[in-house]
N, C-alpha and C. Protein backbone atom coordinates (compact mmCIF):
# COMPACT_ATOMS: atom_id res chain seq x y z
N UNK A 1 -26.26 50.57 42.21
CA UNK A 1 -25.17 50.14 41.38
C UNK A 1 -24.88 51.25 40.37
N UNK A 2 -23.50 51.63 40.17
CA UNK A 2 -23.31 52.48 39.23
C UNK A 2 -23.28 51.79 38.02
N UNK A 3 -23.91 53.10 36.75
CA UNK A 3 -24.06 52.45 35.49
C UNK A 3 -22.58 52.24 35.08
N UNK A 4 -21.47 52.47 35.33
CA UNK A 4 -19.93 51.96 34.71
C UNK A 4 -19.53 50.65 34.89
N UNK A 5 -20.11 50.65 36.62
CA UNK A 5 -20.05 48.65 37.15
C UNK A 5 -20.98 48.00 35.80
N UNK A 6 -21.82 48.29 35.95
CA UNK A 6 -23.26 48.14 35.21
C UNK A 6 -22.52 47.72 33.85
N UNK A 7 -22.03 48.17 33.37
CA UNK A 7 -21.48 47.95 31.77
C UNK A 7 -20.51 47.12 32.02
N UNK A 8 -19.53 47.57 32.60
CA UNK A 8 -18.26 46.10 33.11
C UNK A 8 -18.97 44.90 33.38
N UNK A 9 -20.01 44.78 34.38
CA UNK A 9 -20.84 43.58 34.77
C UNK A 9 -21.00 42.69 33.18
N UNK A 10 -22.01 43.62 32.60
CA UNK A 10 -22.71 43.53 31.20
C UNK A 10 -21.54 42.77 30.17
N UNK A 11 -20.35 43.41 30.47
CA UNK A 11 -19.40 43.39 29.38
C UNK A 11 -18.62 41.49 29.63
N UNK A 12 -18.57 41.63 30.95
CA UNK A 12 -17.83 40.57 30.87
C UNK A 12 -18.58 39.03 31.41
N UNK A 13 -20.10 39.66 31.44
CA UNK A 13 -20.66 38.14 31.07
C UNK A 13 -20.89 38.02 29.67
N UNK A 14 -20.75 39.11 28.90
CA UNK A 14 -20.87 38.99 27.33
C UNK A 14 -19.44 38.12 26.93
N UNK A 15 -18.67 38.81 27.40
CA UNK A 15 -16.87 38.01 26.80
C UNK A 15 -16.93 36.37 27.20
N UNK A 16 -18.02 36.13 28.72
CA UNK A 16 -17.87 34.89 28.59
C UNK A 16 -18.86 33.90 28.16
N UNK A 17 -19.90 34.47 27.65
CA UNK A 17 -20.52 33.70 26.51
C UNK A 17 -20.13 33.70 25.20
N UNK A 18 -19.54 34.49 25.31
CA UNK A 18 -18.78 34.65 23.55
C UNK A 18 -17.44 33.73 23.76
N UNK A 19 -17.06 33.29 24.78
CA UNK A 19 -15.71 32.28 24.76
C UNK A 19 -16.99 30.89 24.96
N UNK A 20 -17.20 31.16 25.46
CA UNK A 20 -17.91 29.83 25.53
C UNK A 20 -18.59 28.80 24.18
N UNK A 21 -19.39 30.36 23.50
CA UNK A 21 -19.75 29.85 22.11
C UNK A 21 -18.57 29.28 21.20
N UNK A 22 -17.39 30.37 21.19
CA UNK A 22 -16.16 29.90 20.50
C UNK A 22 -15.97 28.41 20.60
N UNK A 23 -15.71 28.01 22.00
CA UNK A 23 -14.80 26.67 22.13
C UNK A 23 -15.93 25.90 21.73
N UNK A 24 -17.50 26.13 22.17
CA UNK A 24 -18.18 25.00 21.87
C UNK A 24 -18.42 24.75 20.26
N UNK A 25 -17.83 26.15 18.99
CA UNK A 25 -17.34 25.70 17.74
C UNK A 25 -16.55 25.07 17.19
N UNK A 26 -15.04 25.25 18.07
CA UNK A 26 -14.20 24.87 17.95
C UNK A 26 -14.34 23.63 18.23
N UNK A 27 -15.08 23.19 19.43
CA UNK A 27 -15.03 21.50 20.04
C UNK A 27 -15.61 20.62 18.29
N UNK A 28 -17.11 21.58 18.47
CA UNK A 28 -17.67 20.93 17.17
C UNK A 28 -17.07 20.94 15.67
N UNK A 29 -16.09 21.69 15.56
CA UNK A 29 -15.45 21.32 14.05
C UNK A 29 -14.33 20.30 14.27
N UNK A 30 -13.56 20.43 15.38
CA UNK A 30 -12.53 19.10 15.34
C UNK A 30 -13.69 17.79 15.27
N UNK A 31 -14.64 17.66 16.25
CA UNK A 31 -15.25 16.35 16.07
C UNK A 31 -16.05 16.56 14.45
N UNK A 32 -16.15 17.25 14.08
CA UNK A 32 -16.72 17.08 12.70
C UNK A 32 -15.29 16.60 12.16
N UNK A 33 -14.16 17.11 11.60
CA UNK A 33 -12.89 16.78 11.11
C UNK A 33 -12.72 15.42 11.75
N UNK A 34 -12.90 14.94 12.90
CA UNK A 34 -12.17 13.82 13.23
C UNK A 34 -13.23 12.85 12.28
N UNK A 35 -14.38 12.86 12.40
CA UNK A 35 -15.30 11.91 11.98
C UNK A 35 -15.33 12.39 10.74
N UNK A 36 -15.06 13.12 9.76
CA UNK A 36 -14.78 12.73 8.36
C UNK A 36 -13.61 12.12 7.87
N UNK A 37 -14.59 11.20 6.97
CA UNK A 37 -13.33 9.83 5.91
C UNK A 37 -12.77 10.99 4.59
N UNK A 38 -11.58 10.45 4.77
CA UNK A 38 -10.68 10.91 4.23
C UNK A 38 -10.60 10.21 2.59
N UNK A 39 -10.73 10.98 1.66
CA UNK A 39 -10.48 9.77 0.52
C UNK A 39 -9.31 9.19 0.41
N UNK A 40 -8.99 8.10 -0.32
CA UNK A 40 -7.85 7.31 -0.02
C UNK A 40 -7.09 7.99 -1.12
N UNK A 41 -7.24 8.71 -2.45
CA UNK A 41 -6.99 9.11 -3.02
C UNK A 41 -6.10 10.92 -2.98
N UNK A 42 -6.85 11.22 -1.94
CA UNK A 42 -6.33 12.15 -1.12
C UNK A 42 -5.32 12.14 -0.33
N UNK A 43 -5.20 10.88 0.32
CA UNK A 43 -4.18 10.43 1.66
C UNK A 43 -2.76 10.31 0.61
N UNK A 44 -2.89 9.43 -0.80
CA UNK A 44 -2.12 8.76 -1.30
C UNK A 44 -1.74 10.66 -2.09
N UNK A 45 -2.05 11.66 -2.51
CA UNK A 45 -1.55 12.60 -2.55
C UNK A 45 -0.95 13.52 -1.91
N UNK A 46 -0.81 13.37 -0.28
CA UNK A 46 -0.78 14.23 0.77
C UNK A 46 0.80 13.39 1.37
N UNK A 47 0.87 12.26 0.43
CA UNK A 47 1.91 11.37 0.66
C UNK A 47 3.36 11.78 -0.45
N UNK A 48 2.36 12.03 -1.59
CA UNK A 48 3.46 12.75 -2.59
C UNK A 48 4.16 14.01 -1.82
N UNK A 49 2.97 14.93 -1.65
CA UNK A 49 3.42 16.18 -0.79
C UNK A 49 4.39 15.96 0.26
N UNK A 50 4.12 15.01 0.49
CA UNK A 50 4.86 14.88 1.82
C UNK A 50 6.65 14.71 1.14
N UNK A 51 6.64 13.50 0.22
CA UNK A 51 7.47 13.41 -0.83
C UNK A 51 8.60 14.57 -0.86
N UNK A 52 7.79 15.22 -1.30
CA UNK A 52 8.58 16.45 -2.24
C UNK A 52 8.76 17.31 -0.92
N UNK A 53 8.48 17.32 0.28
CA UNK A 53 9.18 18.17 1.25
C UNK A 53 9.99 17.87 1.22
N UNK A 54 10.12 16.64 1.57
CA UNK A 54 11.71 15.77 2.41
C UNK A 54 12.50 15.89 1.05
N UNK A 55 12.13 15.50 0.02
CA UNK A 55 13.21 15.75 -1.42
C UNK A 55 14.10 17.09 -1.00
N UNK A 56 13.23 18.15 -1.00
CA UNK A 56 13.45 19.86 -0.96
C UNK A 56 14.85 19.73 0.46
N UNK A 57 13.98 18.48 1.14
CA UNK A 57 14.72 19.32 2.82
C UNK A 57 16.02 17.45 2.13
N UNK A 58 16.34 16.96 1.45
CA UNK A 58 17.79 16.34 1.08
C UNK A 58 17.25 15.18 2.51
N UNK A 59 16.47 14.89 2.71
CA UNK A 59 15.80 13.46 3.48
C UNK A 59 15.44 12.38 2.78
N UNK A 60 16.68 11.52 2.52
CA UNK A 60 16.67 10.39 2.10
C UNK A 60 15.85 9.23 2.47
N UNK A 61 16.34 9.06 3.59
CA UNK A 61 15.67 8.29 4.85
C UNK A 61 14.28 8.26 4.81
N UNK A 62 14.17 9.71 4.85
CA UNK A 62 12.41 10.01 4.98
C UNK A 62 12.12 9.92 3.87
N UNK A 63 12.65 10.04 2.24
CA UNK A 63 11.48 9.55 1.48
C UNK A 63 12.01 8.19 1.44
N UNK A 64 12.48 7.33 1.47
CA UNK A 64 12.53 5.68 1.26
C UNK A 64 11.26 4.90 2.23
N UNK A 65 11.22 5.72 3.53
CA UNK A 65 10.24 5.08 4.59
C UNK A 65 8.73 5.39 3.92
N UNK A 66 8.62 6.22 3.09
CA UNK A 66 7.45 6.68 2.34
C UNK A 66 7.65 5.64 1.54
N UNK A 67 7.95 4.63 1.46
CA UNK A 67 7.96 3.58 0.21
C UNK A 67 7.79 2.11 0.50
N UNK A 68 6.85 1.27 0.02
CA UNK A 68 7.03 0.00 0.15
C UNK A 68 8.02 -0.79 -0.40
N UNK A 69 8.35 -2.44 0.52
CA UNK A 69 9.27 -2.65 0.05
C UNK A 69 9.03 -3.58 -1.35
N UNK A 70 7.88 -3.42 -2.28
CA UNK A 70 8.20 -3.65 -3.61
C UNK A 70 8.19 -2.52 -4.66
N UNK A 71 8.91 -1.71 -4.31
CA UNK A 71 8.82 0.19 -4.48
C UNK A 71 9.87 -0.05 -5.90
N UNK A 72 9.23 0.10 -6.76
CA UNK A 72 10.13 0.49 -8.25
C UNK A 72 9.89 1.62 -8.92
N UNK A 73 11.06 2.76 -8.96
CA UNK A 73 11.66 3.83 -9.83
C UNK A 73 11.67 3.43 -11.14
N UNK A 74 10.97 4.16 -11.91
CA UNK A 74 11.30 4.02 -13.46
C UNK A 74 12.05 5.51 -14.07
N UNK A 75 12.61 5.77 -14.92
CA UNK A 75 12.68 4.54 -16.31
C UNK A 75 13.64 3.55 -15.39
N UNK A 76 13.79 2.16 -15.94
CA UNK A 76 15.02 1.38 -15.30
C UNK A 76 14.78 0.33 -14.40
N UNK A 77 13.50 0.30 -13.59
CA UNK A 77 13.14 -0.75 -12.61
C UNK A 77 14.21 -0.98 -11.61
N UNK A 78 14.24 1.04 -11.08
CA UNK A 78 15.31 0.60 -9.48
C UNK A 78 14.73 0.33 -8.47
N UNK A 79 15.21 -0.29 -7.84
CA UNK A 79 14.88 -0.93 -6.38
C UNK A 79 15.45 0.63 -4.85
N UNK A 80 15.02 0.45 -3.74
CA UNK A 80 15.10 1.35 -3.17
C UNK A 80 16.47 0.99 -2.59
N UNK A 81 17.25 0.42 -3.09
CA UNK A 81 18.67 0.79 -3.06
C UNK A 81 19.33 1.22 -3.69
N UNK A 82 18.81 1.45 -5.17
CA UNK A 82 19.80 2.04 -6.28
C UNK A 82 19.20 3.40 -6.28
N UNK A 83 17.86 3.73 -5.70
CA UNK A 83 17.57 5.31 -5.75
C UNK A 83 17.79 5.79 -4.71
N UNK A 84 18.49 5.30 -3.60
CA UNK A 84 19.32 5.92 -2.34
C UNK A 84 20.41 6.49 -2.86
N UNK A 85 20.80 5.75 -3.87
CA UNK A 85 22.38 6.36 -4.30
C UNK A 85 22.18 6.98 -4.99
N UNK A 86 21.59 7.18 -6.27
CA UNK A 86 21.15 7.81 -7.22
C UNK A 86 20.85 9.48 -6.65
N UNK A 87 19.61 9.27 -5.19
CA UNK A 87 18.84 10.28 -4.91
C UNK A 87 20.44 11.51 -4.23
N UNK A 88 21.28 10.48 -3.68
CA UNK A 88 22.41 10.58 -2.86
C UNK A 88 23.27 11.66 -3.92
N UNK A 89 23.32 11.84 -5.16
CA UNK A 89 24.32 11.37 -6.09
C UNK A 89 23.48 13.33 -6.69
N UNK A 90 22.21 12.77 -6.53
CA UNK A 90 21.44 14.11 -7.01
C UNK A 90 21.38 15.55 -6.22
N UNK A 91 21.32 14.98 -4.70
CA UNK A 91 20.62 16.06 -3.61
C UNK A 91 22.09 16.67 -3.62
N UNK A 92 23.60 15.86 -3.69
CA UNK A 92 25.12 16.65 -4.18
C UNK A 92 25.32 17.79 -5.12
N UNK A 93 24.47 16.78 -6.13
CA UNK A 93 25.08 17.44 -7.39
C UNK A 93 24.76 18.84 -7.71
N UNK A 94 22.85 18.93 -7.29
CA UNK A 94 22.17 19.80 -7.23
C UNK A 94 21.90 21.22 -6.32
N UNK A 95 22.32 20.70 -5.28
CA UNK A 95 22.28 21.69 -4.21
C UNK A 95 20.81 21.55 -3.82
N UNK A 96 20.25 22.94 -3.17
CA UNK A 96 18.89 23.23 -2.75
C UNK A 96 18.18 23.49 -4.25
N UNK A 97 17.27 22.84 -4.08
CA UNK A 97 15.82 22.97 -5.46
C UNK A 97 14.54 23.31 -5.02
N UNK A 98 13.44 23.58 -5.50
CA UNK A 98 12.16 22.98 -5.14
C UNK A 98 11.43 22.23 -6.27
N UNK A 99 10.95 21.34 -5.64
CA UNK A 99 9.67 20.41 -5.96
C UNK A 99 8.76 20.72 -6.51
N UNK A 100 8.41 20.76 -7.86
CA UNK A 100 7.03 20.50 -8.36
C UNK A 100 6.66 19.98 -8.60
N UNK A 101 5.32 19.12 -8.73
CA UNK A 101 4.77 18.08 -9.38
C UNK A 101 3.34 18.14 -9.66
N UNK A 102 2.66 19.00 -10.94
CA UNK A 102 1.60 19.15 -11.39
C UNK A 102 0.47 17.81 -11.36
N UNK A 103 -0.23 17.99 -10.62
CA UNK A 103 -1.48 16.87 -10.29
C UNK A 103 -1.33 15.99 -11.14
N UNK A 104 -0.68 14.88 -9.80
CA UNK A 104 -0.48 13.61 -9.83
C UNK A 104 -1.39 12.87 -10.31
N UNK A 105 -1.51 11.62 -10.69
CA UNK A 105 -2.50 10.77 -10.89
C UNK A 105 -2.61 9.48 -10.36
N UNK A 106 -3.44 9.13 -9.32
CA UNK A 106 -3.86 8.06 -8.13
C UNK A 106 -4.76 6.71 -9.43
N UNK A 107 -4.31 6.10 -9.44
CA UNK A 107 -4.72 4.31 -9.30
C UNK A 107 -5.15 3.49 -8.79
N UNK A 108 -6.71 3.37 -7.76
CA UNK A 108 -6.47 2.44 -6.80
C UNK A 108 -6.82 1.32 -7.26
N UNK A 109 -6.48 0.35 -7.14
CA UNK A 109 -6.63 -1.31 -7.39
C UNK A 109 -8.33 -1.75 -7.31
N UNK A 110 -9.26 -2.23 -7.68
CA UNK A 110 -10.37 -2.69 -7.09
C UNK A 110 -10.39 -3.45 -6.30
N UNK A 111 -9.62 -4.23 -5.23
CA UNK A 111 -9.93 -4.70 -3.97
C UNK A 111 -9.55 -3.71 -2.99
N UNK A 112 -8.73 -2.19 -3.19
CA UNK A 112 -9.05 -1.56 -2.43
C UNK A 112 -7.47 -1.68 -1.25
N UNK A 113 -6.67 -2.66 -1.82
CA UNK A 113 -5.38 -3.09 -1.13
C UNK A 113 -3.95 -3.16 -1.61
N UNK A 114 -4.47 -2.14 -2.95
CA UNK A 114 -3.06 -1.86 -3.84
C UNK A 114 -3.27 -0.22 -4.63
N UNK A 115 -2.23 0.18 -4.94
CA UNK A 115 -2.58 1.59 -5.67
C UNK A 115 -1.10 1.62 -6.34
N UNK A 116 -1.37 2.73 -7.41
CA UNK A 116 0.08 3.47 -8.10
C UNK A 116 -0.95 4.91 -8.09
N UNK A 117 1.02 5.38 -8.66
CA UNK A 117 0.69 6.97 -8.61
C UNK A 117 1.69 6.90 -9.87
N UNK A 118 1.40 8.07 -10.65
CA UNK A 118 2.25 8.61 -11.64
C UNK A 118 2.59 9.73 -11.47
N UNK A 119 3.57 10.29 -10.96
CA UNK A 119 4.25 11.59 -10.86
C UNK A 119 4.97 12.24 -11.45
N UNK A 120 4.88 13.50 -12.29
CA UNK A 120 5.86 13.87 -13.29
C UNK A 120 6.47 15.25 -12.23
N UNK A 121 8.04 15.10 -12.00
CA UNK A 121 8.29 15.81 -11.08
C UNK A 121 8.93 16.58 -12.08
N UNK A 122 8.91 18.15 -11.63
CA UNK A 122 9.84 19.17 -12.26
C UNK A 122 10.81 19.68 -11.09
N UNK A 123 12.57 19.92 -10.93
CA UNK A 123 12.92 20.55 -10.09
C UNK A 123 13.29 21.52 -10.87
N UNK A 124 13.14 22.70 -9.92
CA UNK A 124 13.50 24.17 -10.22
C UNK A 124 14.57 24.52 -9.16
């Protein structure tokens, strides 16, 4: 056998233990990610985020469906029909903005089946 085969041989059972190790990391961090709990406190922030995309991208629709239907806007106690129009009235007036909102603050209820958030939004 020539030593050049010899190294090609060498080389590419090395590339395929080294793919092999890869995916069998890769397998093991998604199942690590899948099987970690998520805090609820986290989810309910990743929901704001989510928020302030669709604000940015003028998705009405999409933030109202982000909302339950006993969902009240303050100051004023609007209902998610008067901040359709309102939001309607803004995403016009304003043009393109972005979204800020310096760390929110999560509420969860002690039974674990209600929450608020307080959001102080800045648009720029």
């Amino acid at each position: 056998m020539s030593p050049t085969l010899f190294i090609r041989m060498r080389i590419g059972v090395c590339n395929q233990s080294l793919a092999r190790l890869v995916a069998l990391l890769l397998i093991t961090l998604f199942i690590l990610a899948a099987c970690a709990k998520e805090d609820d406190t986290d989810q309910i922030r990743k929901l704001i985020k989510e928020g302030a995309r669709l604000a940015e991208e003028h998705n009405i629709a999409g933030l109202l469906e982000l909302t339950t239907e006993d969902f009240v806007a303050r100051p004023g106690k609007h209902d998610g029909r008067e901040v359709k129009g309102i939001l309607w009235y803004a995403f016009n007036h304003y043009g393109n903005f972005k979204v800020m909102y310096p760390e929110p603050s999560v509420d969860l209820k002690e039974s674990g089946r209600a929450a608020s958030a307080k959001v102080y939004i800045m648009i720029v």
